[in-house]
Each structure stands twice: as structure tokens, then as C-alpha cells.
Protein backbone atom coordinates (compact mmCIF):
# COMPACT_ATOMS: atom_id res chain seq x y z
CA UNK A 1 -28.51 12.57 30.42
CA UNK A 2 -30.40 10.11 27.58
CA UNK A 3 -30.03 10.68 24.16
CA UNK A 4 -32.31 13.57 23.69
CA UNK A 5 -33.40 12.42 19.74
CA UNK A 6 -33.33 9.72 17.54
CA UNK A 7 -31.45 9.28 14.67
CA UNK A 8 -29.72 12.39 15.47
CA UNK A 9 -27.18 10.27 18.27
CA UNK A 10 -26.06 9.04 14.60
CA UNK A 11 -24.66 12.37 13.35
CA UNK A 12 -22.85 13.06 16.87
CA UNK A 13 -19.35 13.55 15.32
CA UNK A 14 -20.42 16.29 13.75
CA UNK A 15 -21.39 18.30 17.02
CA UNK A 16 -18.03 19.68 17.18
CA UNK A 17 -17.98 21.40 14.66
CA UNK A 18 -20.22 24.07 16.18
CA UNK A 19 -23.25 25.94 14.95
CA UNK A 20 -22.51 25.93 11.32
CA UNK A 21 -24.10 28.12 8.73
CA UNK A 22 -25.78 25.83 6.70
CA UNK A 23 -27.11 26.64 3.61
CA UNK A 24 -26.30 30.22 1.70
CA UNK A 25 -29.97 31.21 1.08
CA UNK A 26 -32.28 31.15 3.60
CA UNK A 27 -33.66 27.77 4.75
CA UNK A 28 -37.27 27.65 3.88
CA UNK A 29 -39.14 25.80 6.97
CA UNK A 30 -42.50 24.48 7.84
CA UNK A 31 -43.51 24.03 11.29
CA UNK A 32 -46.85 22.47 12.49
CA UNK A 33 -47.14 23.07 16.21
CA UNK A 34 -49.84 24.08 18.92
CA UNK A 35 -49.06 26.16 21.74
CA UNK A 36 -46.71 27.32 23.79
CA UNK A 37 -44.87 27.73 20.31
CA UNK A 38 -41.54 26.19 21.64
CA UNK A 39 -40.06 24.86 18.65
CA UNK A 40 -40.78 28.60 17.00
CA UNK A 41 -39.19 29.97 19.65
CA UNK A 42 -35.86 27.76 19.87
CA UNK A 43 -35.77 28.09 15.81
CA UNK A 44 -35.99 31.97 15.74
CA UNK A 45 -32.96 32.20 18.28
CA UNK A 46 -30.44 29.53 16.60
CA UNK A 47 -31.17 31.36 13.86
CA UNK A 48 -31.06 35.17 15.13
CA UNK A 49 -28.27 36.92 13.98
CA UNK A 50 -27.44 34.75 11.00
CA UNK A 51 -27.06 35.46 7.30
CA UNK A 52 -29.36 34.62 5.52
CA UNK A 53 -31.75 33.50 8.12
CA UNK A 54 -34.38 31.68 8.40
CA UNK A 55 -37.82 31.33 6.27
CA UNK A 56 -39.96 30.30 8.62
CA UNK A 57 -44.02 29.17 8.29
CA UNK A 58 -46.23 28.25 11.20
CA UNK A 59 -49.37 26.52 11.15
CA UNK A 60 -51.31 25.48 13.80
CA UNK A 61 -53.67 22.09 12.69
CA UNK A 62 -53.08 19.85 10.29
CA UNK A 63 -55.77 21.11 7.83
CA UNK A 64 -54.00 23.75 7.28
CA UNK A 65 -50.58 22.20 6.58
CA UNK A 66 -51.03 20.00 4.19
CA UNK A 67 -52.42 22.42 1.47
CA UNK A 68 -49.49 24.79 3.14
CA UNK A 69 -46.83 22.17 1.98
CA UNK A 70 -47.90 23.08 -1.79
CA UNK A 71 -47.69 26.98 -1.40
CA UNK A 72 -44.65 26.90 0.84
CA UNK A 73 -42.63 23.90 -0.80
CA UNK A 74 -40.25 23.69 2.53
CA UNK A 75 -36.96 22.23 2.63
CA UNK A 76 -37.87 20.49 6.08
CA UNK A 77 -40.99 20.04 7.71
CA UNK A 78 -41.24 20.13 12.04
CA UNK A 79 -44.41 18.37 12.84
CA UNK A 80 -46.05 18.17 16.46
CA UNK A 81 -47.38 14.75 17.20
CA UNK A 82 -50.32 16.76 19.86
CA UNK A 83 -52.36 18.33 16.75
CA UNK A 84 -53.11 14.62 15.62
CA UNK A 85 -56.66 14.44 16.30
CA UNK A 86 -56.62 10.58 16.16
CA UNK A 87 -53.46 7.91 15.73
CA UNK A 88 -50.65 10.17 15.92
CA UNK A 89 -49.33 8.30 12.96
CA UNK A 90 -52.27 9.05 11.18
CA UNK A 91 -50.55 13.01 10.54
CA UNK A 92 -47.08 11.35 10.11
CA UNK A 93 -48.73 9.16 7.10
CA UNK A 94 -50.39 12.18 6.01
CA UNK A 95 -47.68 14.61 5.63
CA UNK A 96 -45.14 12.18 4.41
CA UNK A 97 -47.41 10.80 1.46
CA UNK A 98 -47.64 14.54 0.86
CA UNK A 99 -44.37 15.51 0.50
CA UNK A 100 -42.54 11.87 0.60
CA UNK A 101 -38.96 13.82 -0.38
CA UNK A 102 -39.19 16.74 2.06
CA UNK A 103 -37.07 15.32 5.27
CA UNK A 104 -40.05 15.16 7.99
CA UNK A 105 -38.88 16.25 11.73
CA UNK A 106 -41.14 14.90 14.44
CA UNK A 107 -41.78 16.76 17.59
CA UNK A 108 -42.73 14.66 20.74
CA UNK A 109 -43.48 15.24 24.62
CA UNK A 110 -41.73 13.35 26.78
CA UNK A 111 -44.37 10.82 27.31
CA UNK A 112 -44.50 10.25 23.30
CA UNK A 113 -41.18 8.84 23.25
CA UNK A 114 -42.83 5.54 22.45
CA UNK A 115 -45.03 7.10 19.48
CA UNK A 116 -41.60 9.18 18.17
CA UNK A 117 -39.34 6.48 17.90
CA UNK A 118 -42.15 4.76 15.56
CA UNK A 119 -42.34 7.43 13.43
CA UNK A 120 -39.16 6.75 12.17
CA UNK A 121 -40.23 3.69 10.58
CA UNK A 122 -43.59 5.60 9.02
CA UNK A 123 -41.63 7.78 6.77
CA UNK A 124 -39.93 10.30 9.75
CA UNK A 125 -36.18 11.46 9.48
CA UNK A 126 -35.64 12.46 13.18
CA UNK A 127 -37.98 13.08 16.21
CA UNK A 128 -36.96 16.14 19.55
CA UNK A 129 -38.51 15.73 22.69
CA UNK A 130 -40.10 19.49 24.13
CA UNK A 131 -37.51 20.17 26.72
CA UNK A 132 -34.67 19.31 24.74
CA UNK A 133 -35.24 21.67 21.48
CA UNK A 134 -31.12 23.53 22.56
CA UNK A 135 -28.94 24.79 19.33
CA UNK A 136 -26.69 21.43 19.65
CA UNK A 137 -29.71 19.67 18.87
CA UNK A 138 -31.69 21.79 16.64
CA UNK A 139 -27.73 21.97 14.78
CA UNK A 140 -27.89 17.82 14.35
CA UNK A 141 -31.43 17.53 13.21
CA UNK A 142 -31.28 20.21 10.79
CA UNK A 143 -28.01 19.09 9.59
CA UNK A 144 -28.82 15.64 8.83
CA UNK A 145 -32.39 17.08 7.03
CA UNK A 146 -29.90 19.38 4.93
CA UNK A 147 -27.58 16.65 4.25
CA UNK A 148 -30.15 14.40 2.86
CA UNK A 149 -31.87 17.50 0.83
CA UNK A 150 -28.10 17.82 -0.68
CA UNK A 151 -27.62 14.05 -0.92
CA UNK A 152 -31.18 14.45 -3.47
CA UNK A 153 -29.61 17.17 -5.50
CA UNK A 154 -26.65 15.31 -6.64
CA UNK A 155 -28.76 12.26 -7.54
CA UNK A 156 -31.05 14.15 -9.80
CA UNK A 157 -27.34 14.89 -11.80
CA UNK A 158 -27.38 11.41 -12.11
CA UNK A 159 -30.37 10.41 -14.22
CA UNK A 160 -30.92 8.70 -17.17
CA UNK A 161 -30.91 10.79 -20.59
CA UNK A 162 -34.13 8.78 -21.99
CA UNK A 163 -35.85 7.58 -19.32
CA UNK A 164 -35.50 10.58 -16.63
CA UNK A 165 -34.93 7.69 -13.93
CA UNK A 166 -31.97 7.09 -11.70
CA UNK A 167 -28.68 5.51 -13.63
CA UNK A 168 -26.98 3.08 -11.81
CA UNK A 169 -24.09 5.58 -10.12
CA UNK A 170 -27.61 7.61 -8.78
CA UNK A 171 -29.42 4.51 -8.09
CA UNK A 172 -26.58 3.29 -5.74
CA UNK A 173 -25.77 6.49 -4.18
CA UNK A 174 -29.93 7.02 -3.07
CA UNK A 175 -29.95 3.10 -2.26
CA UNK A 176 -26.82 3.57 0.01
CA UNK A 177 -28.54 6.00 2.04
CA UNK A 178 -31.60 3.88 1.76
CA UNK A 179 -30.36 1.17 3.33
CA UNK A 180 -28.78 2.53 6.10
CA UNK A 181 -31.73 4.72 7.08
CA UNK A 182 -33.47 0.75 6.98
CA UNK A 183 -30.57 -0.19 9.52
CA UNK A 184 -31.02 2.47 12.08
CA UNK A 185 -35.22 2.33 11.84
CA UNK A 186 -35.00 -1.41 12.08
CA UNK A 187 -36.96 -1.55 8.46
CA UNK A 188 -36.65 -3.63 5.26
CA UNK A 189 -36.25 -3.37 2.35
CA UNK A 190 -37.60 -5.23 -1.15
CA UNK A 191 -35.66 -5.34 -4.54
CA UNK A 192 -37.14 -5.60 -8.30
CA UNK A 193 -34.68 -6.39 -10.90
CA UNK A 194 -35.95 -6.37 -14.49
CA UNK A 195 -34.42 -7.42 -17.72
CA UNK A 196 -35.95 -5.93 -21.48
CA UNK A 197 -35.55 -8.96 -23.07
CA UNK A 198 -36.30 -8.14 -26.44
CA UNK A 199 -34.98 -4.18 -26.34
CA UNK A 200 -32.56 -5.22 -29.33
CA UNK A 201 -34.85 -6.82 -31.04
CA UNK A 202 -37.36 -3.74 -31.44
CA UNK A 203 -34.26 -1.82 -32.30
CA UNK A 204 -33.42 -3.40 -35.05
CA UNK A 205 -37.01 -4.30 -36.16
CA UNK A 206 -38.49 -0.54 -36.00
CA UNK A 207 -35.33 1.67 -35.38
CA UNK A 208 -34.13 4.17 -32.55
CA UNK A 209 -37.02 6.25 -32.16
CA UNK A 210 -38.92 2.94 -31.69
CA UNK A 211 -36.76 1.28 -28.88
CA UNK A 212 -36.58 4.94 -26.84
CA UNK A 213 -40.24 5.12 -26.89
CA UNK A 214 -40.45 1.35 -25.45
CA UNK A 215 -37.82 2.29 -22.98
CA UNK A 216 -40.02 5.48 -21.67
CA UNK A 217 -42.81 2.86 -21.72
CA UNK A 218 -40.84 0.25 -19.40
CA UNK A 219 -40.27 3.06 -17.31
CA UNK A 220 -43.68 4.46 -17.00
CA UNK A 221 -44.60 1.01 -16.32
CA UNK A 222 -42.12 0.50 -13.45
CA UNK A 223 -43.24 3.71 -11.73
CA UNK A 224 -46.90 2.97 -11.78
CA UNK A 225 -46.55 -0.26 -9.82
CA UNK A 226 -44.60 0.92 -6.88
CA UNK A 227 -45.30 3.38 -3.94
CA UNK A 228 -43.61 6.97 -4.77
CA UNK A 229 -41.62 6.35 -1.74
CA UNK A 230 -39.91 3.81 -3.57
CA UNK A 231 -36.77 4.25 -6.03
CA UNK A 232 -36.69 3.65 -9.44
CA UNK A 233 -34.03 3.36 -12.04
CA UNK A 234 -31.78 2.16 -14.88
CA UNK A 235 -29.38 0.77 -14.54
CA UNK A 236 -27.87 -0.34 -17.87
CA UNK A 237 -29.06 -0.64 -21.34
CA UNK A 238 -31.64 -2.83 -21.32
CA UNK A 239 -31.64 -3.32 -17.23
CA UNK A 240 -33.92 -1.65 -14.77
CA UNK A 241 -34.46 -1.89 -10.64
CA UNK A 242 -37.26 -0.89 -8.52
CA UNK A 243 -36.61 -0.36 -4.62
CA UNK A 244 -39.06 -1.12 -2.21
CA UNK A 245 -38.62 1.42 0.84
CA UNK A 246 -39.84 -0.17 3.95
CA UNK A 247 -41.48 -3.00 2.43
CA UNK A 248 -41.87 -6.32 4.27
CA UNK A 249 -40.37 -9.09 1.77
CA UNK A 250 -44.22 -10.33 0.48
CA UNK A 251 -44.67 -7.11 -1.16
CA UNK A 252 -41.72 -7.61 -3.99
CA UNK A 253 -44.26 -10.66 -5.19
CA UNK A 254 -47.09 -8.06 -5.00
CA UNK A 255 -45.13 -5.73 -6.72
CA UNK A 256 -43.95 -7.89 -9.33
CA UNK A 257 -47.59 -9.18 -10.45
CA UNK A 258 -48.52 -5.49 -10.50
CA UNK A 259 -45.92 -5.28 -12.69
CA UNK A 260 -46.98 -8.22 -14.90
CA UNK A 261 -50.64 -7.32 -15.02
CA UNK A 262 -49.79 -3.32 -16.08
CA UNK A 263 -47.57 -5.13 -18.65
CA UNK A 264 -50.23 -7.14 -20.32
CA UNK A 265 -52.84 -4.72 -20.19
CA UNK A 266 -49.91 -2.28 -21.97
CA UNK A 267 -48.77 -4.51 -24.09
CA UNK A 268 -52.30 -4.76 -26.04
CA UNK A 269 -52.31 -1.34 -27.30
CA UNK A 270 -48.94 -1.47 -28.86
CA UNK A 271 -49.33 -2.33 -32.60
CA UNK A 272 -47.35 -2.32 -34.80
CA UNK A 273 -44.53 -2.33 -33.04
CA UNK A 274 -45.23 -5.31 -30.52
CA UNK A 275 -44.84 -6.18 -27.42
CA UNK A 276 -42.52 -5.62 -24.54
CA UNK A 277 -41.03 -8.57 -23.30
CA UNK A 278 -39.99 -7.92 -19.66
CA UNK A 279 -37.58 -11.05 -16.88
CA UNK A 280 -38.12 -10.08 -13.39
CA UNK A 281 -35.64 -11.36 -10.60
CA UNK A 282 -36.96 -10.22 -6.56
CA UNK A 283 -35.36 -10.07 -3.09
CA UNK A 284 -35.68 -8.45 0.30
CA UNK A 285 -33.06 -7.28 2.47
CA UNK A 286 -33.73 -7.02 6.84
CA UNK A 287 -31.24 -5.24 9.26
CA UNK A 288 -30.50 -8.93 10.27
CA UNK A 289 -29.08 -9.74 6.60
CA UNK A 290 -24.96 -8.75 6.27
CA UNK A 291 -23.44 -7.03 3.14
CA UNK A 292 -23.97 -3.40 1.14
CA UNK A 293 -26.32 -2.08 -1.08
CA UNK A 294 -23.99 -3.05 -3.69
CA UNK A 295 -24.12 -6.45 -2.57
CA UNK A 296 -27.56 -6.73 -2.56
CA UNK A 297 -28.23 -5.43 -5.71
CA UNK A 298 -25.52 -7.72 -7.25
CA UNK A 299 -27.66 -10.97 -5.58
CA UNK A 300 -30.90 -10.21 -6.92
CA UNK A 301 -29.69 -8.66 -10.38
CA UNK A 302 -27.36 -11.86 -11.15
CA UNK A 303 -31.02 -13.69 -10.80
CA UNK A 304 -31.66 -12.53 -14.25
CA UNK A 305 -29.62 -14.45 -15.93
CA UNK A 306 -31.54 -18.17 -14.45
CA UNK A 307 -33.90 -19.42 -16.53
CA UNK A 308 -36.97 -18.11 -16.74
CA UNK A 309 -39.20 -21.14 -15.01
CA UNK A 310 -37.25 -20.64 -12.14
CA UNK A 311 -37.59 -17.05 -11.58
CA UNK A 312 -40.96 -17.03 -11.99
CA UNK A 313 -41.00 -19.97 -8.79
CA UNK A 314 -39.22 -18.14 -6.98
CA UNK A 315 -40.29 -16.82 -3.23
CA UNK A 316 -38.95 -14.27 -1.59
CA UNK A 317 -38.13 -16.07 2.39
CA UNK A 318 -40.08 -14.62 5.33
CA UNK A 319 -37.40 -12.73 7.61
């Protein structure tokens, strides 16, 4: 019999281990699906009998999900590619700039293998075929959504005090998981590195208060030029990272001139204390590339330390 998912032939070790009871409050699901109701159907019985059960909403178009995602705020979302009225992608892109940290499920017909495969590179977790939608699978899918639900949890523990972004221990545990959702979708992925230059210097000049205020700034700053898919952190004193979640390698240039324009424009309204003086190193990473996260980070981040005529030269290669 073929693989009856996507991703989910990743987590097949863990179908052993049974029908598991997998969270210890009831799992609080959205489900977007026409008729005959299968999924509904094959959800209530995996979970019938179980403690505590299932929360489960159905909607039927997708008018009526996305203001449902706000009301509901679901753990995981099931989404039937047949209530797309157009581009079946055009509901993936939808729900998933909706709620881009709610683990999106994507349920396909047979004949929308094609169209459920690709929606694992526009922002899906996992796709089931109608058919197929048994407790093993149901178990895997739901599983991996829960693990990467828990995976968010622990990296909100690890955030920076001043900043509220991801520290470096968070940043490399979410980029970890990051990159190897890239490796199995067959995506890429682009890398900001950026260096406060003059952090110290506004330190000394106008104190503490002064310097946490410019680092809330850099911050801000950082978040407003990337996608809210993307990750954002810092990762040392006076060093910060942006990653670009299935990006194609021009868009860390794009990116980075955001960056610098948002910067100037900033950096005009900031008397007395001055301005913000900001070194930018860039990179992109493709399932063809070897090495970690860890690795990659490393690369672009040493950058940083060339001068500053050469970073600003230099191109990120077409892959």
C-alpha cells in the first residue's frame, strides 16, 4: 500500500507506540470540511471513549473559518482542499497567514495528491488522503501537530528579557526544526545576521535605560521587515538574526534593504540620543547545501566580523 500522507511517513517510529493519549486537556480542533463529513467522523471515533476528549469545531466554507480561527484559537487546524473556490492554494495561503503558528493539516482526495504534496511547501504541516483518515494515521498527524505545538511552548521559555525575541538557545532550537521541515518540503531557507555596532557606545553616552530602549528599537525594526512566518531573535549582546522561512536566496538582499531603509527613516526621529548604527551579514541555505542549523548560522554570523565594504558587496549565490 503507498504511503497514505506526507510528512507523516517521517514520524513512522512512533506508530508503535499505539494510540497515545496526547495532551491532558482536551485538544481544541478546527476542521473546515464539506460533505460527507469524513474527517468529523474518523476524529469523533479515535477520540470516543477518551479522557479528556476532544474539542471539536466544524465549519463548512472558508468564510466562515477564518473569522472562526479568532473565536476558537485551535491547537490544529484540518482544512479540505474541495471548499477552495479558486487555486486550492489560495485557502492554504489564507489560513496559514491567519494563523501562521497553528500546525495546518491538509485534507486531499485522491486525485489532489499533486495539489497536497504542494501544500507543504505553502505553509502546510501534513496532508491525508479521504480513504485513508484510520486511527494509525489520524495518531501520526496529530502527533507531529502536538509535537510542534509543544516544541513552541518551550521556545517561548527561551526569550530574551529586553527584547521579548528568541535568545540564541530558543533561536536554535525553532531553527533546528526549521530547517528540517525545509529538508523534507524541499524549501529554503534565507539568513540575516546583524551586528549593533555602536550598542556600547550609547551605553556609555546616555546610560542603561538609553541602550534598552535602542535594543527594543533594533528589535522592532527587525520584525517589521520580515514576513511573520519568519524567526526573529537575539542572540547575544549586541547580536541579532532574522530567519527567512521558505525564502528563495534573493529575498535576504530584499530583506536586508528593507532593513536599511526602516533604519534610516528610524534613525531621523531619534534625538538626542542618536543614531543606531546597524552591520548586516546574509546567506541562504537549499536542501542541496550539507551541515546543521548550527552550522549555518556560524557561516553567515562569522560574516560580521569582514569589513564593512565587503559585506555590503556581497550576493547571496542563486541555488
Amino acid at each position: 500500500m503507498p504511503p497514505l500522507t506526507g510528512r507523516t511517513r517521517h514520524y513512522a517510529q512512533a506508530s508503535s507506540l499505539g494510540t497515545v493519549q496526547m495532551t491532558r486537556r482536551r485538544l481544541r480542533l478546527l476542521l473546515a470540511e464539506g460533505s460527507p463529513g469524513e474527517a468529523a467522523v474518523a476524529l469523533h471515533t479515535f477520540y470516543a471513549g477518551s479522557d479528556p476528549g476532544l474539542d471539536l469545531t466544524v465549519v463548512s466554507t472558508i468564510a466562515t473559518l477564518l473569522p472562526t480561527i479568532k473565536v476558537v484559537d485551535p491547537e490544529v487546524i484540518l482544512l479540505d482542499l474541495t471548499l477552495s473556490l479558486r487555486e486550492p492554494m489560495d485557502a492554504v495561503h489564507l489560513v496559514h497567514r491567519t494563523a501562521p503558528g497553528v500546525p495546518l493539516i491538509v485534507i486531499a482526495e485522491a486525485s489532489e495528491k499533486e495539489e497536497a504534496e504542494r501544500s507543504l511547501t505553502e505553509g502546510a504541516l501534513d496532508y491525508v488522503l479521504r480513504g485513508h483518515m484510520d486511527a494509525h494515521t489520524l495518531e501520526r498527524v496529530l502527533r507531529a501537530a502536538l509535537e510542534r505545538n509543544t516544541l513552541k511552548g518551550l521556545t517561548d521559555l527561551l526569550r530574551d528579557r529586553v527584547t521579548g525575541l528568541y535568545s540564541r538557545d530558543g533561536f536554535l532550537t525553532v531553527g533546528v526544526r526549521r530547517h528540517e521541515e525545509a529538508m523534507r518540503a524541499g524549501s529554503s531557507l534565507v539568513l540575516i545576521c546583524v551586528l549593533f555596532e555602536n550598542l556600547q557606545a550609547l551605553r556609555e553616552a546616555f546610560g542603561p535605560g538609553a541602550a534598552d530602549r535602542a535594543l527594543s528599537d533594533v528589535a522592532n525594526l527587525l520584525k517589521g521587515c520580515c514576513r511573520r512566518s519568519d524567526e526573529v531573535a537575539r542572540l547575544g549582546e549586541a547580536q541579532f538574526a532574522i530567519l527567512g522561512v521558505d525564502a528563495v536566496a534573493p529575498s535576504a538582499q530584499v530583506m536586508r534593504s528593507r532593513l536599511e531603509q526602516h533604519l534610516a527613516v528610524h534613525n531621523q526621529t531619534r534625538s538626542p540620543w542618536g543614531p543606531i548604527d546597524l552591520r548586516t551579514s546574509i546567506g541562504s541555505w537549499t536542501p542541496q547545501d550539507k551541515g546543521t542549523f548550527g552550522e549555518f548560522l556560524d557561516g553567515i554570523e562569522s560574516r560580521l566580523r569582514l569589513p564593512r565594504e565587503e559585506l555590503a558587496n556581497e550576493k547571496v549565490p542563486q541555488k
